[in-house]
PDB file of N, CA and C in Angstrom:
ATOM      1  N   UNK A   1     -62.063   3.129   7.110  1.00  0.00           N
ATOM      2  CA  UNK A   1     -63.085   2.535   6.278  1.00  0.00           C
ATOM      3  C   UNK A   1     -63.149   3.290   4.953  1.00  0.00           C
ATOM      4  N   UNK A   2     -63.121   2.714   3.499  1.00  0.00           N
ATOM      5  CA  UNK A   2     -63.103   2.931   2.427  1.00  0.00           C
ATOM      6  C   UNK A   2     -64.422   2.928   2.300  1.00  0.00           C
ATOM      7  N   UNK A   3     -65.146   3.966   1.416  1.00  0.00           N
ATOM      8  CA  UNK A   3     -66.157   4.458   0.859  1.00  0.00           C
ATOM      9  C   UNK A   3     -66.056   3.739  -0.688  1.00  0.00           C
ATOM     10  N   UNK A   4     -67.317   2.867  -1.426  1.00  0.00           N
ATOM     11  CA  UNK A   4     -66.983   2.290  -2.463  1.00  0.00           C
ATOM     12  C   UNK A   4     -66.777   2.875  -3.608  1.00  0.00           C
ATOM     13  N   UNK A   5     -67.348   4.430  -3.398  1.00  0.00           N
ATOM     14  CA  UNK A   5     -67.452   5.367  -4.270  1.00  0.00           C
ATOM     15  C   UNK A   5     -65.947   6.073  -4.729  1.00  0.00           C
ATOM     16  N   UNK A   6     -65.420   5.748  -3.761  1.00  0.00           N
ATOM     17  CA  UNK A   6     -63.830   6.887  -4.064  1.00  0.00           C
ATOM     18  C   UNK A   6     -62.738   6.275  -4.667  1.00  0.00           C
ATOM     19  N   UNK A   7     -62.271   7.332  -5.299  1.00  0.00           N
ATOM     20  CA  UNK A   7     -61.459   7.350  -6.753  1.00  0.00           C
ATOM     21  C   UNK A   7     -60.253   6.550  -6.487  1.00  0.00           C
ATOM     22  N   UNK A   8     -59.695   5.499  -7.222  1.00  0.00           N
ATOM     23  CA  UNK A   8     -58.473   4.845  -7.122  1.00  0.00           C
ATOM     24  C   UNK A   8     -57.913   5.253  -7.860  1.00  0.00           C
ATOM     25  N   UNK A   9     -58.252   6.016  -8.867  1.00  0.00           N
ATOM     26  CA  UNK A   9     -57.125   5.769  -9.959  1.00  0.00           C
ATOM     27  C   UNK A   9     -56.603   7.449  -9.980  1.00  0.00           C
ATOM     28  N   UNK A  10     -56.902   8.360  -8.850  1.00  0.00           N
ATOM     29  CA  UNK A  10     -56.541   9.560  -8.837  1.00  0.00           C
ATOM     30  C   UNK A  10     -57.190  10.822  -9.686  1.00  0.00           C
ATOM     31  N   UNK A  11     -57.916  10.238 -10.785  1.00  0.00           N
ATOM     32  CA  UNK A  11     -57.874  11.319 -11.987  1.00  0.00           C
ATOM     33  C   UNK A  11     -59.129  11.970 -11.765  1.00  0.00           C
ATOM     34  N   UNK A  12     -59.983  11.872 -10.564  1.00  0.00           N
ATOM     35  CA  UNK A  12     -61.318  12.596 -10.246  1.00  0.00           C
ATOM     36  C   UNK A  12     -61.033  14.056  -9.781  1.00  0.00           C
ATOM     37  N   UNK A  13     -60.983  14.934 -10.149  1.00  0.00           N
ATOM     38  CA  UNK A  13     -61.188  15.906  -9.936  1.00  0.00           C
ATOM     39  C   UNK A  13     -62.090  15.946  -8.186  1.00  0.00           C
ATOM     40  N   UNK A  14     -62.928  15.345  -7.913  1.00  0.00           N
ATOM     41  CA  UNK A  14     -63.981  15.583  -7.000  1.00  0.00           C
ATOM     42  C   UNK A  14     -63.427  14.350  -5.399  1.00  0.00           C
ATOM     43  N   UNK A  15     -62.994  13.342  -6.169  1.00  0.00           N
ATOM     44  CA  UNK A  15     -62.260  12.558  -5.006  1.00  0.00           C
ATOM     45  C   UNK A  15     -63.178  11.303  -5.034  1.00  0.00           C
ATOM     46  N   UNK A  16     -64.416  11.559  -5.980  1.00  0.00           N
ATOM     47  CA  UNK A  16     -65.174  10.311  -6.034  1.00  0.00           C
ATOM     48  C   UNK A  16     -65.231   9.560  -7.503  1.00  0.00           C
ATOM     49  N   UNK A  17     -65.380   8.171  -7.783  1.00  0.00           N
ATOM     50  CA  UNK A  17     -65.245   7.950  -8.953  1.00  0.00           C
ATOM     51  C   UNK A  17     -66.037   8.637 -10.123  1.00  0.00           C
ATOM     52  N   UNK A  18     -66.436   8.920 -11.139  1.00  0.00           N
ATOM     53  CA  UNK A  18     -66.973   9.683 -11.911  1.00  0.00           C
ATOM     54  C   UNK A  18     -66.634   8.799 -13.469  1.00  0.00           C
ATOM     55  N   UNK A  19     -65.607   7.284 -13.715  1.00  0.00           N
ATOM     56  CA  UNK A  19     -65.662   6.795 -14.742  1.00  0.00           C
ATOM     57  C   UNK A  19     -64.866   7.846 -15.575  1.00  0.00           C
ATOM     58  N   UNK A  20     -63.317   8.224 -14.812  1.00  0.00           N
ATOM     59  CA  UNK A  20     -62.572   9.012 -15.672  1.00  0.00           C
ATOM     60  C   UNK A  20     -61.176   7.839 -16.200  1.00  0.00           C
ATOM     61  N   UNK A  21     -61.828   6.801 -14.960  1.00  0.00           N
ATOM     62  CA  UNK A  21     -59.952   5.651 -15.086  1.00  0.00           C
ATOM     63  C   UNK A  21     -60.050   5.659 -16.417  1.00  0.00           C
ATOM     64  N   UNK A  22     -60.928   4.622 -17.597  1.00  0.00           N
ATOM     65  CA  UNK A  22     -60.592   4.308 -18.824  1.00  0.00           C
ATOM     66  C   UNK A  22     -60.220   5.361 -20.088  1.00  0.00           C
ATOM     67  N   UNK A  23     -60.392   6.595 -19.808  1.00  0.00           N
ATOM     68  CA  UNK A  23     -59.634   7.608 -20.471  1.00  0.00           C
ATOM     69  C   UNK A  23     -58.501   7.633 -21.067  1.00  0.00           C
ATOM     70  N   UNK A  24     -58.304   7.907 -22.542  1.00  0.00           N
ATOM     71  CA  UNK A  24     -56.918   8.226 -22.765  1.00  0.00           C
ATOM     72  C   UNK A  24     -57.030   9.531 -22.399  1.00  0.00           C
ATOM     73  N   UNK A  25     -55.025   9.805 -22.143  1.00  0.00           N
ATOM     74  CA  UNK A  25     -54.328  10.878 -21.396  1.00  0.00           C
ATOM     75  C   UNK A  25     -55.158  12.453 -21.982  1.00  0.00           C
ATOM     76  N   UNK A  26     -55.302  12.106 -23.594  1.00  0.00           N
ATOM     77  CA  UNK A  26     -56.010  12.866 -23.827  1.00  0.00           C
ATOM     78  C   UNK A  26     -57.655  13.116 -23.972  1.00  0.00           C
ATOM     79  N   UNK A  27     -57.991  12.739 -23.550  1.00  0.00           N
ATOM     80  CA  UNK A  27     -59.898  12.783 -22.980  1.00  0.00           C
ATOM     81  C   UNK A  27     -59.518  13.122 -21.785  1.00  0.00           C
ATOM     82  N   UNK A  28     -58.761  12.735 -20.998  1.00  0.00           N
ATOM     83  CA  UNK A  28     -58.936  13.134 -19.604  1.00  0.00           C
ATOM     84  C   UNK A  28     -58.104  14.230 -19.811  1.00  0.00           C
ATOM     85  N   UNK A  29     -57.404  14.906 -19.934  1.00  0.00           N
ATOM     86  CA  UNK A  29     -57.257  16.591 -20.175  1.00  0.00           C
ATOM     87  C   UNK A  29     -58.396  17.398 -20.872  1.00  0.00           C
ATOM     88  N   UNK A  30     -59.059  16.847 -21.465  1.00  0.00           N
ATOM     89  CA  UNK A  30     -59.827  17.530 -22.292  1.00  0.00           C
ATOM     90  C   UNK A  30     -61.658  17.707 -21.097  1.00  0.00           C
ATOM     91  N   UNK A  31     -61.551  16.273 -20.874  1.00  0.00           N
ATOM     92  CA  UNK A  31     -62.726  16.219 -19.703  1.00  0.00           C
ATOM     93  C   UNK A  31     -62.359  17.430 -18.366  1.00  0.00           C
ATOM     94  N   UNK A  32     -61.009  17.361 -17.862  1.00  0.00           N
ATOM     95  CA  UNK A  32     -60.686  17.663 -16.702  1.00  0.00           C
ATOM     96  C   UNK A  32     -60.698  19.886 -17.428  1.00  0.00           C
ATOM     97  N   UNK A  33     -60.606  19.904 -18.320  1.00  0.00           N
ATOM     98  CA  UNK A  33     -60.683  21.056 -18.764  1.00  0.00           C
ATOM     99  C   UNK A  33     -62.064  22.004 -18.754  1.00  0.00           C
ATOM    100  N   UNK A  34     -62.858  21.186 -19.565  1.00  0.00           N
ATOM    101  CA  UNK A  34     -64.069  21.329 -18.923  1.00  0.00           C
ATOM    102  C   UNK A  34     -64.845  21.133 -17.799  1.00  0.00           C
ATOM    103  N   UNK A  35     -64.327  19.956 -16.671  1.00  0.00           N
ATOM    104  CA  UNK A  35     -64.976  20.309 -15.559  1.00  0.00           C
ATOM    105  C   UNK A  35     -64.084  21.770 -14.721  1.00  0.00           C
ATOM    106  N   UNK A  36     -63.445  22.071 -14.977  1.00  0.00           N
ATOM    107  CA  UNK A  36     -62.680  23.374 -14.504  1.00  0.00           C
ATOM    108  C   UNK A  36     -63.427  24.687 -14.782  1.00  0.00           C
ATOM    109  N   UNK A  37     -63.372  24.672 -15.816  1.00  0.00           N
ATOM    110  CA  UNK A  37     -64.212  25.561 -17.061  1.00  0.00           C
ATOM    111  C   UNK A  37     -65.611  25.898 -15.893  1.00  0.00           C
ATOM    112  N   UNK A  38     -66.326  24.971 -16.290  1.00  0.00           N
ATOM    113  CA  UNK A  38     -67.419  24.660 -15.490  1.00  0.00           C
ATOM    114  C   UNK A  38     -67.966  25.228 -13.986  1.00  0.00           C
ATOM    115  N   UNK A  39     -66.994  24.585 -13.392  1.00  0.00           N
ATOM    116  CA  UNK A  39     -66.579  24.989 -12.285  1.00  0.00           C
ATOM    117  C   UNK A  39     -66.699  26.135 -11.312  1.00  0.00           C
ATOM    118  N   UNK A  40     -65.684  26.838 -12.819  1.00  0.00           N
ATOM    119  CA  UNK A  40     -65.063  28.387 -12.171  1.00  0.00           C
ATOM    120  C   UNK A  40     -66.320  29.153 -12.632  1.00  0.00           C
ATOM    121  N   UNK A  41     -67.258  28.675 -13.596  1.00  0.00           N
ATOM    122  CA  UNK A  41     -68.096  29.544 -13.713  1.00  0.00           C
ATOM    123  C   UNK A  41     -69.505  29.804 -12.779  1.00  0.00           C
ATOM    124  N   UNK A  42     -69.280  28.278 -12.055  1.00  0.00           N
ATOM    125  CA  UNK A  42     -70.475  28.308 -11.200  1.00  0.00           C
ATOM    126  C   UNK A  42     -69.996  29.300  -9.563  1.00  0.00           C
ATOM    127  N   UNK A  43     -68.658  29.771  -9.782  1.00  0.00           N
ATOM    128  CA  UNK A  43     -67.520  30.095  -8.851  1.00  0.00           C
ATOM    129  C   UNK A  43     -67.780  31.973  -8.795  1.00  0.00           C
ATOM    130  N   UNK A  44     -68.466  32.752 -10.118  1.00  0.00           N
ATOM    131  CA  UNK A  44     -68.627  33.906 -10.413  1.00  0.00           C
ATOM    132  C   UNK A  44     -70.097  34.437  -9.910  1.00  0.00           C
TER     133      UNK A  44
END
Protein backbone atom coordinates (compact mmCIF):
# COMPACT_ATOMS: atom_id res chain seq x y z
CA UNK A 1 0.00 0.00 0.00
CA UNK A 2 1.27 3.44 -1.24
CA UNK A 3 1.11 6.32 1.18
CA UNK A 4 -0.22 9.53 -0.90
CA UNK A 5 2.37 11.50 0.63
CA UNK A 6 5.57 9.73 -0.80
CA UNK A 7 7.97 11.05 -3.16
CA UNK A 8 7.82 9.87 -6.89
CA UNK A 9 10.03 11.82 -8.33
CA UNK A 10 13.04 10.75 -5.92
CA UNK A 11 14.44 14.24 -5.14
CA UNK A 12 13.02 14.35 -1.34
CA UNK A 13 15.60 14.19 0.76
CA UNK A 14 13.01 12.85 3.59
CA UNK A 15 11.13 10.14 1.31
CA UNK A 16 7.97 12.27 1.49
CA UNK A 17 6.83 14.77 -1.07
CA UNK A 18 7.93 18.28 0.03
CA UNK A 19 7.15 20.04 -3.75
CA UNK A 20 10.88 19.55 -4.83
CA UNK A 21 9.61 17.65 -8.47
CA UNK A 22 9.14 21.19 -10.33
CA UNK A 23 12.68 22.38 -9.56
CA UNK A 24 15.30 23.20 -11.91
CA UNK A 25 18.50 20.93 -11.48
CA UNK A 26 19.70 23.96 -10.04
CA UNK A 27 17.20 24.99 -7.13
CA UNK A 28 17.17 21.58 -6.25
CA UNK A 29 20.97 21.49 -5.45
CA UNK A 30 20.76 24.60 -3.95
CA UNK A 31 17.43 23.57 -1.79
CA UNK A 32 18.97 20.04 -1.11
CA UNK A 33 22.13 22.04 0.20
CA UNK A 34 20.45 23.76 2.61
CA UNK A 35 18.28 21.14 3.89
CA UNK A 36 21.72 19.31 4.66
CA UNK A 37 23.19 22.39 6.07
CA UNK A 38 20.26 22.43 8.29
CA UNK A 39 20.19 19.22 9.17
CA UNK A 40 23.68 18.59 10.31
CA UNK A 41 23.23 21.41 12.49
CA UNK A 42 20.27 20.22 14.31
CA UNK A 43 22.76 16.87 14.33
CA UNK A 44 25.50 18.96 16.85
Amino acid sequence: MNNSNDCGCGRSPTGKCIGWHSLSEKEYQDKLEAYNLKTSDKNK
